[in-house]
N, C-alpha and C. Protein backbone atom coordinates (compact mmCIF):
# COMPACT_ATOMS: atom_id res chain seq x y z
N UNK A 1 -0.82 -12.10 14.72
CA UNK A 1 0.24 -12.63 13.89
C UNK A 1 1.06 -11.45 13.33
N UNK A 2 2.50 -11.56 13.20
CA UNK A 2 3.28 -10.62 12.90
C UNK A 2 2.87 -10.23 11.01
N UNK A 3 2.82 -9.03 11.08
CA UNK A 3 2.51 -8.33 9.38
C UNK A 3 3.86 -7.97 9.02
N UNK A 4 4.08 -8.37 7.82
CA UNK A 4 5.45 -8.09 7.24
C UNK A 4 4.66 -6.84 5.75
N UNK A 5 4.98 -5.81 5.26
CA UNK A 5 4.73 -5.12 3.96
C UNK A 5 5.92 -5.50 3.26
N UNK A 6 5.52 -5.46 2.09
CA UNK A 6 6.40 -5.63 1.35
C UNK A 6 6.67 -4.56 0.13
N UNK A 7 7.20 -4.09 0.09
CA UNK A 7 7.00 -2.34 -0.38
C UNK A 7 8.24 -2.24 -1.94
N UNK A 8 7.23 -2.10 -3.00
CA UNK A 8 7.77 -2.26 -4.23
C UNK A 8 8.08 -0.29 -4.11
N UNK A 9 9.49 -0.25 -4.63
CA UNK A 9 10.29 0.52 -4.02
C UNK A 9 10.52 1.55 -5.10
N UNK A 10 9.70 1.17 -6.30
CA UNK A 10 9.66 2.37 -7.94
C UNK A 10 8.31 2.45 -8.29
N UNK A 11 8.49 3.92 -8.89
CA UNK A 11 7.53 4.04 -10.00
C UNK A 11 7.63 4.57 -11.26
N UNK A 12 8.69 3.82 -11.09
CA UNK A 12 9.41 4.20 -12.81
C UNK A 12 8.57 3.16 -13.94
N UNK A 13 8.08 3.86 -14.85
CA UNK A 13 7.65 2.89 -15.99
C UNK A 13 8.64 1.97 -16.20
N UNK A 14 8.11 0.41 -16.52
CA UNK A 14 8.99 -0.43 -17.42
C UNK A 14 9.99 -0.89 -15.93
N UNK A 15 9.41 -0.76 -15.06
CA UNK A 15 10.21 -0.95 -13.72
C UNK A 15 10.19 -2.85 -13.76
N UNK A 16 11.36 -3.04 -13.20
CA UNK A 16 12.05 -4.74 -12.80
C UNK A 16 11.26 -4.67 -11.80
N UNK A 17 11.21 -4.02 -10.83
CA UNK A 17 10.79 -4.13 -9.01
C UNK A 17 9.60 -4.98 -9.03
N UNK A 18 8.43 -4.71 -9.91
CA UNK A 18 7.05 -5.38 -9.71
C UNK A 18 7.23 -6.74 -9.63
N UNK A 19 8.04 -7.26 -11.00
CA UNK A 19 8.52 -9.00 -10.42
C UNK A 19 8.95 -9.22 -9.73
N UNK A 20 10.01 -8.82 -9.10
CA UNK A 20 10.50 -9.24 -7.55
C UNK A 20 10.15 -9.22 -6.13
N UNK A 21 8.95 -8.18 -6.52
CA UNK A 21 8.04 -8.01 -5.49
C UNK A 21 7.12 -9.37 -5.41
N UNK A 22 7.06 -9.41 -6.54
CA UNK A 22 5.55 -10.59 -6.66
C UNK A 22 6.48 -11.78 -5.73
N UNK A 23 7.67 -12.13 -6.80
CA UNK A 23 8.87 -13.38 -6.35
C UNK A 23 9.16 -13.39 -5.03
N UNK A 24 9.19 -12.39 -4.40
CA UNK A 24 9.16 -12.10 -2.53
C UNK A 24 8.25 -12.23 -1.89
N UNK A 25 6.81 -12.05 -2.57
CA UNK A 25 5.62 -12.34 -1.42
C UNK A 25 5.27 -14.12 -2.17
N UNK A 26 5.77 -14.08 -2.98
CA UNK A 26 5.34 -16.02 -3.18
C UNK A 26 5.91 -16.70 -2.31
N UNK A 27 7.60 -16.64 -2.35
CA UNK A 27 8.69 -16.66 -1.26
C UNK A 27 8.26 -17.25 0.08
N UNK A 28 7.86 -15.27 0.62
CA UNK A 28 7.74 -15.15 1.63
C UNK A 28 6.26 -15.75 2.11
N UNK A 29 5.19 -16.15 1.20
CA UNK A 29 4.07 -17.09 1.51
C UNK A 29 4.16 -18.16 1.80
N UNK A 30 4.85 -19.16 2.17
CA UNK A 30 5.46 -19.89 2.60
C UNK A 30 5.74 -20.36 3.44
N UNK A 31 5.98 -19.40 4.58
CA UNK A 31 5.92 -19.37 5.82
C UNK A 31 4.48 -19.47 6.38
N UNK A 32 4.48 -20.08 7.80
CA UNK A 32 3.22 -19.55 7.99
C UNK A 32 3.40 -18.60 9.93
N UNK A 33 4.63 -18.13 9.74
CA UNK A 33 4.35 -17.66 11.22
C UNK A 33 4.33 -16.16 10.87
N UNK A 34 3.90 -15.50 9.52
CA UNK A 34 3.62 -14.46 9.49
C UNK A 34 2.71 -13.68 8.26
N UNK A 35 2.17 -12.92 8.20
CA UNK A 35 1.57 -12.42 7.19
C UNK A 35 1.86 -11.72 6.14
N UNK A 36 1.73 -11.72 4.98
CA UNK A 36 2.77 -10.65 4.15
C UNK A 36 1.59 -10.13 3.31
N UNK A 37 2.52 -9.08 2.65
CA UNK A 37 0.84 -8.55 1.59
C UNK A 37 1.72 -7.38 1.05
N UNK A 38 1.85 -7.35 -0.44
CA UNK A 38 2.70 -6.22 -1.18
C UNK A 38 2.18 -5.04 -1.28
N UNK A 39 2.98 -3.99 -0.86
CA UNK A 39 2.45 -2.24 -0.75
C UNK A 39 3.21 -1.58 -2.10
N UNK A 40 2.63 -1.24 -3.05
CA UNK A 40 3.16 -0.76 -4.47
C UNK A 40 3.26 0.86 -4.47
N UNK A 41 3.77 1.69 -3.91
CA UNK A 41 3.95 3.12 -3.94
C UNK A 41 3.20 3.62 -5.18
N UNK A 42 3.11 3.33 -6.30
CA UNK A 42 2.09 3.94 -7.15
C UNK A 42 0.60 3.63 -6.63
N UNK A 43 0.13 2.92 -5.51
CA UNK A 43 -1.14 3.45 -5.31
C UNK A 43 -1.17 4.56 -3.86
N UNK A 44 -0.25 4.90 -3.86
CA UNK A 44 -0.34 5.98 -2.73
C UNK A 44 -0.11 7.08 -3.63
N UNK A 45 0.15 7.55 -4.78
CA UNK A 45 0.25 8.66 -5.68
C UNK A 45 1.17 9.74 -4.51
N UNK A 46 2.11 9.53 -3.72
CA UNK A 46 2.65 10.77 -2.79
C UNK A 46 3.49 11.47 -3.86
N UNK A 47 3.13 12.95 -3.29
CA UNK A 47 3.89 13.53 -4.46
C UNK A 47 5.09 14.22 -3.34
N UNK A 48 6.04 14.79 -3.73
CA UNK A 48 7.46 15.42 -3.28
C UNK A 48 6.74 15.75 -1.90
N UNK A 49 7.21 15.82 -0.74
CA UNK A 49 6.91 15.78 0.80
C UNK A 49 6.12 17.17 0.79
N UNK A 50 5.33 17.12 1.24
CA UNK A 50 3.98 18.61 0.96
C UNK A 50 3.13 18.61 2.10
N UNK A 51 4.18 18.60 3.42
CA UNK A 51 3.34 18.77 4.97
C UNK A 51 4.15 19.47 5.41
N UNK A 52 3.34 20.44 6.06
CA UNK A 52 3.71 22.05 6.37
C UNK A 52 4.73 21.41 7.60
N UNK A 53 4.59 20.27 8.41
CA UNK A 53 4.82 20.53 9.43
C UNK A 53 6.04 19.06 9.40
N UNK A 54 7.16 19.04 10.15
CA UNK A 54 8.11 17.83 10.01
C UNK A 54 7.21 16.75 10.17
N UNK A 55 7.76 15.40 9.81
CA UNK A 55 6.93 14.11 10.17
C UNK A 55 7.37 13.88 11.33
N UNK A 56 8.07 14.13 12.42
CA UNK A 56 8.67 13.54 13.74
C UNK A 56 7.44 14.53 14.95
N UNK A 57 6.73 15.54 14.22
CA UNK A 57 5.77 16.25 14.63
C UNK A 57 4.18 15.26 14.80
N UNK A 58 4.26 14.28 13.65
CA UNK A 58 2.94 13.56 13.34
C UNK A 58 1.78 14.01 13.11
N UNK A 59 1.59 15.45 12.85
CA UNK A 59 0.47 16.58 12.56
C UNK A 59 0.41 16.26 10.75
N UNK A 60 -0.48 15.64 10.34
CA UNK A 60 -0.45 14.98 8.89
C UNK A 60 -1.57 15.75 8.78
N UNK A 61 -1.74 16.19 7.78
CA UNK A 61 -2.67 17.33 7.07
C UNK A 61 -3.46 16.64 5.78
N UNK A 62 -2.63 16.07 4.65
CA UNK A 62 -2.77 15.11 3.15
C UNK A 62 -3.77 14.19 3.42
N UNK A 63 -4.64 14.02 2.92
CA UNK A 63 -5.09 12.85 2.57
C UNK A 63 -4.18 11.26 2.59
N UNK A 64 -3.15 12.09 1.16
CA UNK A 64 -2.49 11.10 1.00
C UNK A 64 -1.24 10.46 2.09
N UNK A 65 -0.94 11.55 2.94
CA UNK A 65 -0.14 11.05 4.00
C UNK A 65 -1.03 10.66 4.75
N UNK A 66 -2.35 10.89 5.43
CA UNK A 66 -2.44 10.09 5.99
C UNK A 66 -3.21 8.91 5.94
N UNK A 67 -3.44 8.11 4.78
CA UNK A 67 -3.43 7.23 3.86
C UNK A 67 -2.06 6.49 3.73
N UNK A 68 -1.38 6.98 3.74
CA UNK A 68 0.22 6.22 3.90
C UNK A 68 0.64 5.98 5.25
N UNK A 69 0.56 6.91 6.17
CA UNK A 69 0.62 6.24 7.53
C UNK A 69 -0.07 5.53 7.91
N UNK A 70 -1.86 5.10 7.85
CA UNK A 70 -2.27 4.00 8.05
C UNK A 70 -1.81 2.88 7.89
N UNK A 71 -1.45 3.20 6.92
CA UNK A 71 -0.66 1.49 6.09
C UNK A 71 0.39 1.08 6.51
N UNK A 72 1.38 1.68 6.78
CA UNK A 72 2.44 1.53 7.37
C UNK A 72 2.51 1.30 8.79
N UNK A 73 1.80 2.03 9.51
CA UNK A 73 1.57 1.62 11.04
C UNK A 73 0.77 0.61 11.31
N UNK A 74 -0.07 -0.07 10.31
CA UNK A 74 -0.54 -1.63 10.56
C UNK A 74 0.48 -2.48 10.44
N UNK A 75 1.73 -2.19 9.99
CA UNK A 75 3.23 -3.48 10.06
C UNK A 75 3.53 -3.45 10.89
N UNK A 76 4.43 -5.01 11.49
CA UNK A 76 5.54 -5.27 12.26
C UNK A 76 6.90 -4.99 11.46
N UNK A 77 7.09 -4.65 10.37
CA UNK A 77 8.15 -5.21 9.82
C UNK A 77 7.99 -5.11 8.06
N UNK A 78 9.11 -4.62 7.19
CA UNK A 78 9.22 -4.59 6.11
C UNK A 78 9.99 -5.24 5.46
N UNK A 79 9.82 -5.38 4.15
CA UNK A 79 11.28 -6.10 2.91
C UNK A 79 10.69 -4.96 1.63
N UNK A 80 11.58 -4.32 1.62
CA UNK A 80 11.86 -3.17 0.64
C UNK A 80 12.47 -3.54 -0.62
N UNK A 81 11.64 -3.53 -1.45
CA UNK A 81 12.28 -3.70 -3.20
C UNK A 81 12.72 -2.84 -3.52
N UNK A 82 13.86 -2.64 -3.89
CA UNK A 82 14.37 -1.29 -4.22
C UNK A 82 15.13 -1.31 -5.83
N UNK A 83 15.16 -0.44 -6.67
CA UNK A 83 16.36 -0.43 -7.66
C UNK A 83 17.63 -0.25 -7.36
N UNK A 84 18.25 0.25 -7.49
CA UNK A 84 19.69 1.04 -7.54
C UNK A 84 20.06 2.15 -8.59
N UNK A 85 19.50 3.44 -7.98
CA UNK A 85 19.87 4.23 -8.97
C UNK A 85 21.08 5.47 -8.15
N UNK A 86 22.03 5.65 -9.49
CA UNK A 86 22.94 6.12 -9.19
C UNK A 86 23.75 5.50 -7.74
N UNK A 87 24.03 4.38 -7.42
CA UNK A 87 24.54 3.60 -6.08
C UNK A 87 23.72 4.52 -4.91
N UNK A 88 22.42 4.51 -5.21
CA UNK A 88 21.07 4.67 -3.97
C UNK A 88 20.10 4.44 -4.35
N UNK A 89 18.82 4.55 -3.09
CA UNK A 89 17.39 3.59 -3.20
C UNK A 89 17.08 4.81 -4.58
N UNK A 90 15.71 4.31 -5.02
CA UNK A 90 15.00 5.54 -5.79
C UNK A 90 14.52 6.77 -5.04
N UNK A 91 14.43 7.63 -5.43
CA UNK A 91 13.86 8.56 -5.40
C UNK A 91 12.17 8.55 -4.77
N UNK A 92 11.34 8.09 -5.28
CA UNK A 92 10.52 7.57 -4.61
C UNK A 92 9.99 6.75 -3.68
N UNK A 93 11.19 6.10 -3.23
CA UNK A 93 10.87 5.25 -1.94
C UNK A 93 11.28 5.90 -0.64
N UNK A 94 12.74 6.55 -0.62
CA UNK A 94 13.51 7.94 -0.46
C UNK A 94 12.26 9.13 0.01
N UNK A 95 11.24 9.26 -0.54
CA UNK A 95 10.32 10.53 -0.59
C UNK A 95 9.33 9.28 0.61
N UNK A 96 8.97 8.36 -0.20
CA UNK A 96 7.93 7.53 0.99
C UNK A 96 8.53 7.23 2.10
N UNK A 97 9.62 7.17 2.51
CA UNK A 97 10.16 7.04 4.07
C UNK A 97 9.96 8.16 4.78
N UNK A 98 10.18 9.34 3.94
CA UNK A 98 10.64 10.70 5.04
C UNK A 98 9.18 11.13 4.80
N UNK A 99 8.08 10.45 4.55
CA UNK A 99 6.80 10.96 4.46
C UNK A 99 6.20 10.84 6.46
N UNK A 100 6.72 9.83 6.60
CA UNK A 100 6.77 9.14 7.98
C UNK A 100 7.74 8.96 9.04
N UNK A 101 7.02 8.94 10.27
CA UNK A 101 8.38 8.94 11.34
C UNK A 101 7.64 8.07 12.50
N UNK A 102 7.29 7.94 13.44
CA UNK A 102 6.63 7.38 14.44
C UNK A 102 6.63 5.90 13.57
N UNK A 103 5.58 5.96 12.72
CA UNK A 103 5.09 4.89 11.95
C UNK A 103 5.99 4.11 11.53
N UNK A 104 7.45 4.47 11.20
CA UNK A 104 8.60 3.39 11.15
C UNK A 104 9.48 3.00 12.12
N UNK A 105 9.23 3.45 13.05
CA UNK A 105 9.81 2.94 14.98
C UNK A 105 9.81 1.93 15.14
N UNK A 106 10.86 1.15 15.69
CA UNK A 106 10.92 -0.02 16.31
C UNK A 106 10.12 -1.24 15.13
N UNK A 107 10.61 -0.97 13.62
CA UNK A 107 10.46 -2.19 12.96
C UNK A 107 11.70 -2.62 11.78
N UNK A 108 11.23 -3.93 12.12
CA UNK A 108 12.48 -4.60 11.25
C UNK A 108 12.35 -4.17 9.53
N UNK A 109 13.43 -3.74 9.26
CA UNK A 109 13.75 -3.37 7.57
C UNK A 109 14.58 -4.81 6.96
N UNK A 110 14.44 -5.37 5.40
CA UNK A 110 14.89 -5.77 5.01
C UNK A 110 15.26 -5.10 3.63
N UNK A 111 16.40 -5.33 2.71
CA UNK A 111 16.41 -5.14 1.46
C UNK A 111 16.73 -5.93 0.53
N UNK A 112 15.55 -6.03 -0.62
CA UNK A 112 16.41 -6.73 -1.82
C UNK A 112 16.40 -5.45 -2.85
N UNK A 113 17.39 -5.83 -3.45
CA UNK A 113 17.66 -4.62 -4.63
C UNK A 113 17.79 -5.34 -5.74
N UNK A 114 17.11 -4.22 -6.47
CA UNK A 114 16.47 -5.21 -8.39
C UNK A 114 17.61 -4.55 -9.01
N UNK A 115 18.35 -5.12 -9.61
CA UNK A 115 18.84 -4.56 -11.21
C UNK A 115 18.04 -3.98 -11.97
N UNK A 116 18.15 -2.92 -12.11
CA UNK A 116 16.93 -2.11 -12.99
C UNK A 116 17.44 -1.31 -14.33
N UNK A 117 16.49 -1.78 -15.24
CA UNK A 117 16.89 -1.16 -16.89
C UNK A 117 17.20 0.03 -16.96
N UNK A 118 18.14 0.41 -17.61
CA UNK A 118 18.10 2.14 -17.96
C UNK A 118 19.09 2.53 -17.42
């Protein structure tokens, strides 16, 4: 069955994203021709990109990267919660994409974007 992540897109304290995340996998539960299951970037703790070597290389060294590529290479397919800061994604979701390369090939992206406080 096709895996959709659903990837809460801050880790800003006091962050909007966590409800809309939740409001997207209730949503998206609903369906039944696919699987969904929310990926919250604060439990991957990635800190600023810290692999010696490019990600298009796939030589992952981190724990935590490769802990994040597992996860990500078990999807068909994403819906990205994102804020809007400064008219772009956050900063941290921004850092979790370019953590990876192979692992986001040939899958479908979606976006909702939260209005976010501050």
């Amino acid at each position: 069955m096709t895996r959709i992540g659903i990837i809460l897109g801050s880790t800003r304290p006091g962050r909007n994203g966590e409800a809309v995340g939740h409001w997207v996998l209730e949503v998206a539960k609903q369906r039944s021709d696919a699987q969904f299951e929310l990926i919250d970037l604060l439990d991957y703790q990635l800190p600023h990109l810290d692999e010696a070597y490019p990600p298009a290389m796939g030589l992952y060294t981190q724990p935590h990267t490769l802990r994040w590529a597992n996860t990500i290479a078990s999807f068909d397919g994403f819906v990205m919660v994102t804020p809007e800061y400064n008219h772009s994604t956050s900063g941290a979701l921004k850092n979790a994409i370019d953590f990876l390369y192979a692992e986001w090939n040939n899958k479908a992206v979606g976006f909702a974007r939260v209005a976010d406080q501050g």
